[in-house]
N, C-alpha and C. Protein backbone atom coordinates (compact mmCIF):
# COMPACT_ATOMS: atom_id res chain seq x y z
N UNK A 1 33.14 -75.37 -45.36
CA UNK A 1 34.12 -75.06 -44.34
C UNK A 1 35.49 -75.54 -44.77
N UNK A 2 35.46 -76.56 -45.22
CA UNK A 2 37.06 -77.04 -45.79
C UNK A 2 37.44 -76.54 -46.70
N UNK A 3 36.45 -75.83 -47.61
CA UNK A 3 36.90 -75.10 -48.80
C UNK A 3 37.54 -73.59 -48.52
N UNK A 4 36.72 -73.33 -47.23
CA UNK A 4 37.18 -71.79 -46.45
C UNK A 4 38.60 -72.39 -46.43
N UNK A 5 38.81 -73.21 -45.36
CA UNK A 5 40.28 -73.34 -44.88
C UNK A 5 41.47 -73.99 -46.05
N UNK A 6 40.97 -74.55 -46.97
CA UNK A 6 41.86 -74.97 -48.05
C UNK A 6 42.27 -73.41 -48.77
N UNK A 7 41.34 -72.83 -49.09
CA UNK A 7 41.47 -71.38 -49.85
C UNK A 7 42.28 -70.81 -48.79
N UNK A 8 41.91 -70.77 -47.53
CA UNK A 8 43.02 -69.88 -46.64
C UNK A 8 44.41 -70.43 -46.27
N UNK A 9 44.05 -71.96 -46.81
CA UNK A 9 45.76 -72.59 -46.42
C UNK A 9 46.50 -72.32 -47.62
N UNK A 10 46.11 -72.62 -49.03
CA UNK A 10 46.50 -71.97 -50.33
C UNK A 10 46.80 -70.50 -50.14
N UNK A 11 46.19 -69.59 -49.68
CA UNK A 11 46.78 -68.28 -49.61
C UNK A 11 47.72 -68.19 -49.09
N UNK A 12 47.72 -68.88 -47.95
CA UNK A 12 48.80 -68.67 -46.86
C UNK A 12 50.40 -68.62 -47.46
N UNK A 13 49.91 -70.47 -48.11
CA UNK A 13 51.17 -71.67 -48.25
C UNK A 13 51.70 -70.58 -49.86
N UNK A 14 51.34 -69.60 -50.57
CA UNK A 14 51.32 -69.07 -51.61
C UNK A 14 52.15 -67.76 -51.52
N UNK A 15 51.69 -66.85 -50.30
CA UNK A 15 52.25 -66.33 -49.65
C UNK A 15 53.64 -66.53 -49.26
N UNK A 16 53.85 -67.83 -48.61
CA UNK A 16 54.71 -68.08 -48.13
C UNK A 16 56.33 -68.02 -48.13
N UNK A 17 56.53 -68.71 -49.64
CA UNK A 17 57.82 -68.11 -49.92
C UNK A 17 57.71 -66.20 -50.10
N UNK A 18 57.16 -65.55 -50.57
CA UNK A 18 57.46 -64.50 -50.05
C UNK A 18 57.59 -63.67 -48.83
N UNK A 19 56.77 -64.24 -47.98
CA UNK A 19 57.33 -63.77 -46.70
C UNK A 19 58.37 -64.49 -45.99
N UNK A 20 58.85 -65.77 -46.68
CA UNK A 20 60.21 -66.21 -46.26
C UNK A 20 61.29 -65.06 -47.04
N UNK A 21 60.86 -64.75 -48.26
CA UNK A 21 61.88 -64.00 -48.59
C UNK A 21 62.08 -62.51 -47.94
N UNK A 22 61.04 -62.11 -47.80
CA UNK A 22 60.90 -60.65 -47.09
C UNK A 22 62.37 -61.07 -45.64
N UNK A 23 61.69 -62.38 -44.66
CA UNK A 23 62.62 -62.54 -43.65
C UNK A 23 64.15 -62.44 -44.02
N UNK A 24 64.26 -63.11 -45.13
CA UNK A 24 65.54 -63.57 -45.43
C UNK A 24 66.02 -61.60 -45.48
N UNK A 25 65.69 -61.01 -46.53
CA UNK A 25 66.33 -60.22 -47.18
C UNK A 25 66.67 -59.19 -45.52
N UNK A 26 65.54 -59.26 -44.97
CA UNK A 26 65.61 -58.36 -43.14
C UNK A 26 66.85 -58.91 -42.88
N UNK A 27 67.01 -60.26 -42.93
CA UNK A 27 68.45 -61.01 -42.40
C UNK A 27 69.76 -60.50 -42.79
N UNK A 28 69.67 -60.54 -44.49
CA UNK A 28 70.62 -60.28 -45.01
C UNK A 28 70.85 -58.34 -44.88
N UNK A 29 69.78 -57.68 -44.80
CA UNK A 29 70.78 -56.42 -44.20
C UNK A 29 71.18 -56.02 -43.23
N UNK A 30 70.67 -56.92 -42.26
CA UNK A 30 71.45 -57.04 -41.15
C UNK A 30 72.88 -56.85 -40.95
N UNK A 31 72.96 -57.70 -41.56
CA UNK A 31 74.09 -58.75 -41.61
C UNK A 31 74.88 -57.85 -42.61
N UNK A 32 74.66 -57.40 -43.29
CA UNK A 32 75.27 -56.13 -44.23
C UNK A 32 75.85 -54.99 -43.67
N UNK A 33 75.04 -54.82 -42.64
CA UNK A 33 74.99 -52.90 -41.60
C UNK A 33 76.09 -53.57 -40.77
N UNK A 34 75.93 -55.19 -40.34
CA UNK A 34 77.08 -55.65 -39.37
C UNK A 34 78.04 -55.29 -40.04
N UNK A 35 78.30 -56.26 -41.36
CA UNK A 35 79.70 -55.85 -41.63
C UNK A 35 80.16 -54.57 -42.22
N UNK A 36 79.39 -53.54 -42.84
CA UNK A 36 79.35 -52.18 -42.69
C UNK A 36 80.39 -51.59 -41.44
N UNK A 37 79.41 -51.71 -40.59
CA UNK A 37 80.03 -51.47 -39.61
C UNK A 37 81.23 -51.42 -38.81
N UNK A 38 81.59 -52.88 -38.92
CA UNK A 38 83.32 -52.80 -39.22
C UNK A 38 84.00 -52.36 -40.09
N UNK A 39 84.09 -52.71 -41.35
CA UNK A 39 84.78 -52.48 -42.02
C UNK A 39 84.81 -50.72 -41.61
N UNK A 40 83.91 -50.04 -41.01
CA UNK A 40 84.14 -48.62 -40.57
C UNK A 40 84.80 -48.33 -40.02
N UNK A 41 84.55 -49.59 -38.53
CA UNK A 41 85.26 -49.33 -37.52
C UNK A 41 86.95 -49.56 -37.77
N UNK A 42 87.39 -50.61 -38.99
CA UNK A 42 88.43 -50.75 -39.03
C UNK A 42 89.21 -50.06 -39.88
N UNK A 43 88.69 -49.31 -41.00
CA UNK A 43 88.93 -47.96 -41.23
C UNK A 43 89.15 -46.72 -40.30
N UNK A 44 88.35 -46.71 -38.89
CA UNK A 44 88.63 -45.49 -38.59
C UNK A 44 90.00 -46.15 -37.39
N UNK A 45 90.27 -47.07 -37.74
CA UNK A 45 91.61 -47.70 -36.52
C UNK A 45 92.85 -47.49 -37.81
N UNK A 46 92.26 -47.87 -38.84
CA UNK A 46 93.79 -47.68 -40.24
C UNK A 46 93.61 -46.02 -40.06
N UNK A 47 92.76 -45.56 -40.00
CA UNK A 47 93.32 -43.57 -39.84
C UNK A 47 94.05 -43.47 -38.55
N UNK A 48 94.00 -43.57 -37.81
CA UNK A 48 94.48 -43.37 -36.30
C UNK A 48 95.49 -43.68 -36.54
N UNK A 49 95.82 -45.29 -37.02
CA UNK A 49 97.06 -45.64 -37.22
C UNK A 49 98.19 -45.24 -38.06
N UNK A 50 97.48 -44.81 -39.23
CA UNK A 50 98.37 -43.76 -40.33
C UNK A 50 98.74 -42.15 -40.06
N UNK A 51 97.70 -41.59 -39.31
CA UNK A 51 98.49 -40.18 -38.10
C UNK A 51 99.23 -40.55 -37.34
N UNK A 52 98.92 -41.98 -36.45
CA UNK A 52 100.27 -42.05 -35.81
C UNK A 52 101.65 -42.14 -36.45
N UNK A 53 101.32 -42.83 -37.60
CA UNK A 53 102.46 -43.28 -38.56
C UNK A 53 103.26 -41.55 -39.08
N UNK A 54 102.32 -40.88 -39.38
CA UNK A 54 102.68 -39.46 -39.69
C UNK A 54 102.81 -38.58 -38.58
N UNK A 55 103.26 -38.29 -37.33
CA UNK A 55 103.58 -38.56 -36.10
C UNK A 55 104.78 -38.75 -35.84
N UNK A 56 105.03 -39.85 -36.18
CA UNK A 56 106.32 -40.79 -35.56
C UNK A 56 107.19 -40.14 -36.87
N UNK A 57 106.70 -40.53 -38.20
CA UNK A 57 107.41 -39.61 -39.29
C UNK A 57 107.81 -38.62 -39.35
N UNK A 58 107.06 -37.42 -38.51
CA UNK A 58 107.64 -36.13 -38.36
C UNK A 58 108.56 -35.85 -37.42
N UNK A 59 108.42 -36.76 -36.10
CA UNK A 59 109.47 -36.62 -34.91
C UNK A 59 110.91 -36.86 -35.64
N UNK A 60 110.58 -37.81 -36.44
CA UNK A 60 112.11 -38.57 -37.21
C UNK A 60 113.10 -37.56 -37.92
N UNK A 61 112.10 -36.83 -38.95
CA UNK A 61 112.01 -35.59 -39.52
C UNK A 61 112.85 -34.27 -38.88
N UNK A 62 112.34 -33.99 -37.67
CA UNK A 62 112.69 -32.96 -37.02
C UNK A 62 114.04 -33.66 -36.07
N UNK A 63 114.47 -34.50 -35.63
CA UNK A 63 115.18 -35.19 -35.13
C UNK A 63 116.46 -34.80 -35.87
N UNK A 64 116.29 -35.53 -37.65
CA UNK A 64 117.25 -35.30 -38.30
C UNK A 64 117.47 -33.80 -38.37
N UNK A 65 116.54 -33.13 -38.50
CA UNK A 65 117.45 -31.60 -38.97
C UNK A 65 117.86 -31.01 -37.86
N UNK A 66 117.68 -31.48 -36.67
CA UNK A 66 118.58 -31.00 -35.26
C UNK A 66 119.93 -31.80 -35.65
N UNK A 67 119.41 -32.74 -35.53
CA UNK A 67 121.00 -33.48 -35.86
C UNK A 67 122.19 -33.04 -36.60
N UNK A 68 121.11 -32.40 -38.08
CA UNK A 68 121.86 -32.33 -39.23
C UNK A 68 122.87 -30.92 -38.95
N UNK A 69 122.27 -30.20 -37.92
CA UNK A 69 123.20 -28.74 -37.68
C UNK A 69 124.49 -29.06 -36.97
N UNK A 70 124.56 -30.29 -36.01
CA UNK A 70 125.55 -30.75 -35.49
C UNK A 70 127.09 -30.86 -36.41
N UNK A 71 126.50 -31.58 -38.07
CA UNK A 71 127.78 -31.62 -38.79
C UNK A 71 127.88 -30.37 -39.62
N UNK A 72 129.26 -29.82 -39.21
CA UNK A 72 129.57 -29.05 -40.21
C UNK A 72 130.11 -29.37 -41.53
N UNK A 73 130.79 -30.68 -41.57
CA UNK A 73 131.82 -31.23 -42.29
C UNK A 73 133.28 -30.43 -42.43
N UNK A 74 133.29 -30.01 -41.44
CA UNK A 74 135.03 -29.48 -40.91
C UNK A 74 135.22 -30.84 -39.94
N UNK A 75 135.73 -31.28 -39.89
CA UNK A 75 136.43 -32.65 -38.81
C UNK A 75 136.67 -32.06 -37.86
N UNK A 76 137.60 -31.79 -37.74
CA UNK A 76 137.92 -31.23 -36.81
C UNK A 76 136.87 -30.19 -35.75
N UNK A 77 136.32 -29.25 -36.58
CA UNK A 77 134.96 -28.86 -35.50
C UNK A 77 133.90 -30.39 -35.10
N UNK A 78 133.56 -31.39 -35.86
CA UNK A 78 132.62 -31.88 -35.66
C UNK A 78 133.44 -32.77 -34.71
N UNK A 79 134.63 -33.04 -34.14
CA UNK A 79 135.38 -33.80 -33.67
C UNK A 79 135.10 -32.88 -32.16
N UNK A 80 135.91 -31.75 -31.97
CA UNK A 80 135.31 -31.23 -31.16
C UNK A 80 133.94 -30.77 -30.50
N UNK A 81 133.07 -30.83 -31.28
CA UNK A 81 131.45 -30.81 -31.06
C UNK A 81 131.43 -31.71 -30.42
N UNK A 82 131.65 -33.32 -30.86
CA UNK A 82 131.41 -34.27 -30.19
C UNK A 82 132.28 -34.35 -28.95
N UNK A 83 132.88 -34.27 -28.51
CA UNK A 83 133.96 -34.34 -26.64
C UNK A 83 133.11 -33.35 -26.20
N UNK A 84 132.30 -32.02 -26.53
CA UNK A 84 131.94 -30.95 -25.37
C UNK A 84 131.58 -31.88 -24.45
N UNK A 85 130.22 -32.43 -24.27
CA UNK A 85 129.68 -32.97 -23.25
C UNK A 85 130.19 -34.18 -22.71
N UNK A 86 131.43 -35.01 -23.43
CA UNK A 86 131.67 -35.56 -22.10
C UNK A 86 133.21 -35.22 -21.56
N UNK A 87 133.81 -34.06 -22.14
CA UNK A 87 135.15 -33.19 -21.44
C UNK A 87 134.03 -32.79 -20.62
N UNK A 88 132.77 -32.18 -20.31
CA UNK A 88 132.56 -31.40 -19.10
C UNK A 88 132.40 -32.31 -18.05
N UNK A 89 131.26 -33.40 -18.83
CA UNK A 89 131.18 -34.77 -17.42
C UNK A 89 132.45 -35.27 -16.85
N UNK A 90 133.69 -35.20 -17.54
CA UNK A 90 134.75 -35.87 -16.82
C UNK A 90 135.18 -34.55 -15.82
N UNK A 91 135.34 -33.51 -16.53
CA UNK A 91 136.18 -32.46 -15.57
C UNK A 91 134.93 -32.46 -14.40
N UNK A 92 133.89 -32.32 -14.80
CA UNK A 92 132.99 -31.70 -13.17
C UNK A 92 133.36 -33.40 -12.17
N UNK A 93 133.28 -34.65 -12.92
CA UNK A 93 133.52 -36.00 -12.01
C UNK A 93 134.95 -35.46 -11.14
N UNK A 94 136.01 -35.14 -12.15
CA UNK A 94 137.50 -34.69 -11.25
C UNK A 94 137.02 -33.79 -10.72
N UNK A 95 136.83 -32.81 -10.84
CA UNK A 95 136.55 -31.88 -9.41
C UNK A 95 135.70 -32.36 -8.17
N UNK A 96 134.63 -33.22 -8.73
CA UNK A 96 133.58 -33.59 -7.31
C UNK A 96 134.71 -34.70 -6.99
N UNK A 97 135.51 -35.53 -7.03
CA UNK A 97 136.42 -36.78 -6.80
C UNK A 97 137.61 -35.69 -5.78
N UNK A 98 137.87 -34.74 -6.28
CA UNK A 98 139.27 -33.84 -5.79
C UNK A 98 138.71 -33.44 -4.59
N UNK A 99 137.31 -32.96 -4.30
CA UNK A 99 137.04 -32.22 -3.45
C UNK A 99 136.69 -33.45 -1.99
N UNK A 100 135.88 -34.48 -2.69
CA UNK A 100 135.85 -35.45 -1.80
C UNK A 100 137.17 -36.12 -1.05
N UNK A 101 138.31 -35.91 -2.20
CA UNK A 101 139.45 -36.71 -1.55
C UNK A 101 139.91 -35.34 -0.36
N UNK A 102 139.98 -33.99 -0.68
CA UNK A 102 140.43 -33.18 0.17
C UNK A 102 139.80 -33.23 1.58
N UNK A 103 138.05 -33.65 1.52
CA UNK A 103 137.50 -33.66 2.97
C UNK A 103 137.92 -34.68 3.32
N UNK A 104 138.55 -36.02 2.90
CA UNK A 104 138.70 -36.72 3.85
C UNK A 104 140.02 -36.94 4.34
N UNK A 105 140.81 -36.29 3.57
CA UNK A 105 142.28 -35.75 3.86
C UNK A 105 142.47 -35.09 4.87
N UNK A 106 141.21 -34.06 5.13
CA UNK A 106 141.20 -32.88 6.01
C UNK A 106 140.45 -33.64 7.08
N UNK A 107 140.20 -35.03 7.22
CA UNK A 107 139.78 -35.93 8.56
C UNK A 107 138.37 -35.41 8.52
N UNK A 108 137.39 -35.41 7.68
CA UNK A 108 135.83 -34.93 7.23
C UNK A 108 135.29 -35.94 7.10
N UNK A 109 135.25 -37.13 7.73
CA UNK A 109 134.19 -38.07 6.65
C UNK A 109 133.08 -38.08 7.08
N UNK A 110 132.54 -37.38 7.69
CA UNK A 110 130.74 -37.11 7.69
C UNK A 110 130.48 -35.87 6.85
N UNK A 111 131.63 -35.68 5.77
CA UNK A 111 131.16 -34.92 4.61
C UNK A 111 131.18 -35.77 3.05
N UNK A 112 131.66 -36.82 3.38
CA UNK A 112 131.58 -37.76 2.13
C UNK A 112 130.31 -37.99 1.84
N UNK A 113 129.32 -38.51 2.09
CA UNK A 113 128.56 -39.12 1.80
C UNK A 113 127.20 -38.39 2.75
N UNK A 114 126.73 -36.93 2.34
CA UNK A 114 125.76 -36.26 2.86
C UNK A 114 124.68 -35.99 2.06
N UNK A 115 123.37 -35.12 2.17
CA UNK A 115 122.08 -35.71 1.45
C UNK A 115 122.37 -34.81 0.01
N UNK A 116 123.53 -34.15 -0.12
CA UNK A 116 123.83 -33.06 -0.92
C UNK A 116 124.37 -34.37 -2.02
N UNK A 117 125.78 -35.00 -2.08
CA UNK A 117 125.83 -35.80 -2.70
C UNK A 117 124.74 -36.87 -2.94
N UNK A 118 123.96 -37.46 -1.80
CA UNK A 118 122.90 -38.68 -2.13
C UNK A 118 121.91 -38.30 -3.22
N UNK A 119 121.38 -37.19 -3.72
CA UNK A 119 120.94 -36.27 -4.17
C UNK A 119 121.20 -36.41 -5.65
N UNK A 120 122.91 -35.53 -5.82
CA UNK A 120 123.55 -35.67 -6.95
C UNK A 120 123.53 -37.26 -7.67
N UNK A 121 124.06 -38.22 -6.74
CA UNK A 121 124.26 -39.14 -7.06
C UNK A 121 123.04 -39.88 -7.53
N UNK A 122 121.67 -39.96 -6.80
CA UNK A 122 120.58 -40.45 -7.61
C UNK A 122 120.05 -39.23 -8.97
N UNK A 123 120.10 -38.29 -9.21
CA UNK A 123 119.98 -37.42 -10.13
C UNK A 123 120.76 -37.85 -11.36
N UNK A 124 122.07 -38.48 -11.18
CA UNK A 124 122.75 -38.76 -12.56
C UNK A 124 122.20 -40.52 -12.89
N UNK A 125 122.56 -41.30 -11.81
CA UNK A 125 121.73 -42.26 -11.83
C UNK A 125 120.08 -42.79 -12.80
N UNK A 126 119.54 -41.54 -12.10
CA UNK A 126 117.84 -41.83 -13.10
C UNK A 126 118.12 -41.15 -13.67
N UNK A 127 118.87 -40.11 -14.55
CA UNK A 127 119.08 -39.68 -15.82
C UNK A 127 118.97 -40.64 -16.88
N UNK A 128 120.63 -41.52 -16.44
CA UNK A 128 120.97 -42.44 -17.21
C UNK A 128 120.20 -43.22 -17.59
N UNK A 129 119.38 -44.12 -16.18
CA UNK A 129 118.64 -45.26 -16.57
C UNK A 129 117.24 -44.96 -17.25
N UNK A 130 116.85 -43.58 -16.84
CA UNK A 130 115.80 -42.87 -17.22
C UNK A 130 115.47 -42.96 -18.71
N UNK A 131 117.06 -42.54 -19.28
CA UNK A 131 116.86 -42.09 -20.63
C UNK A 131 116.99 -43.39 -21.31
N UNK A 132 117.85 -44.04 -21.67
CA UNK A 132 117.58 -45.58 -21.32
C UNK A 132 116.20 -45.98 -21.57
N UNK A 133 115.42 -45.90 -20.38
CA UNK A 133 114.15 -46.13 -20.80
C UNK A 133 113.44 -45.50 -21.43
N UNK A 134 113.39 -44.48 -21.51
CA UNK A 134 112.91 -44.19 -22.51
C UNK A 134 113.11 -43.96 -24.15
N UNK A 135 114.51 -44.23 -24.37
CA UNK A 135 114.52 -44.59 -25.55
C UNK A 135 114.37 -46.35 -26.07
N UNK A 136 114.50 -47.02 -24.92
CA UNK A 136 113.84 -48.12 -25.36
C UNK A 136 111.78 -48.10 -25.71
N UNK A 137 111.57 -47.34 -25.07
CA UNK A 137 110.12 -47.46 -25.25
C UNK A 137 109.70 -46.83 -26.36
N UNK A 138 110.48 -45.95 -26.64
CA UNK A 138 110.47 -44.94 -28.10
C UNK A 138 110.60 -46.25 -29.31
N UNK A 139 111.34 -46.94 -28.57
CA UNK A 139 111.43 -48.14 -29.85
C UNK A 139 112.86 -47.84 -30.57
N UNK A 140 113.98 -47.30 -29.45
CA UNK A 140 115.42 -47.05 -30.14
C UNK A 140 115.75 -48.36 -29.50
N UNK A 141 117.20 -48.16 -29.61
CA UNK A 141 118.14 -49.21 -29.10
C UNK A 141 118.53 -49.39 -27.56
């Protein structure tokens, strides 16, 4: 009987480091597929991130060649290019300023300040601050 169980503890204890190693090696691909795994996952976050990058590159891209039609390199046209839009904002401000001073000239002042102007006046308002924000979030200035 002791010789049964010595022969079966010898098999065992003989065995043994190999089925420690069998465990180990289960361990170690584990542990392999883990980091597999990331390194995937953080590959497929560097692609995402490099289309965005090519993305943001092309907006820049297309940005400039709108831009770039703006200069002619005549001065003088590109001088004038630049005042269109704010000769119109000042002349349309003098006319809405002229017309307001005439109603209240003409004894109107429940025409100063009606939902027609409240209107206008928040419309240029969140333009401004609008755009503003959103070129801060764009990541301009």
């Amino acid at each position: 009987m002791i010789t049964l169980i010595g022969s079966l503890i010898g098999f065992v204890s003989a065995a043994f480091p190999d089925l420690l190693k069998l465990f180990r090696d289960a361990q170690d691909r584990k542990h392999e597929l883990r980091i597999l795994e990331m390194q995937m996952e953080q590959q497929r976050q560097g692609h995402a991130q490099r289309l965005e990058e090519v993305g943001i590159q092309a907006d820049i891209a297309e940005s400039k060649a709108l831009y770039k039609t703006y200069n002619t390199g005549i001065r003088w046209v590109d001088a004038l290019n630049g005042t269109v839009r704010p000769v119109i904002a000042y002349s349309f401000f003098i006319l809405y300023a002229s017309v307001k001073v005439m109603q209240f000239s003409a004894d109107l002042p429940w025409l100063l300040w009606n939902e027609e102007d409240q209107a206008i006046f928040a419309g240029i308002i969140s333009f401004y601050f609008g755009q503003r924000a959103m070129s801060k979030l764009r990541g301009g200035k």
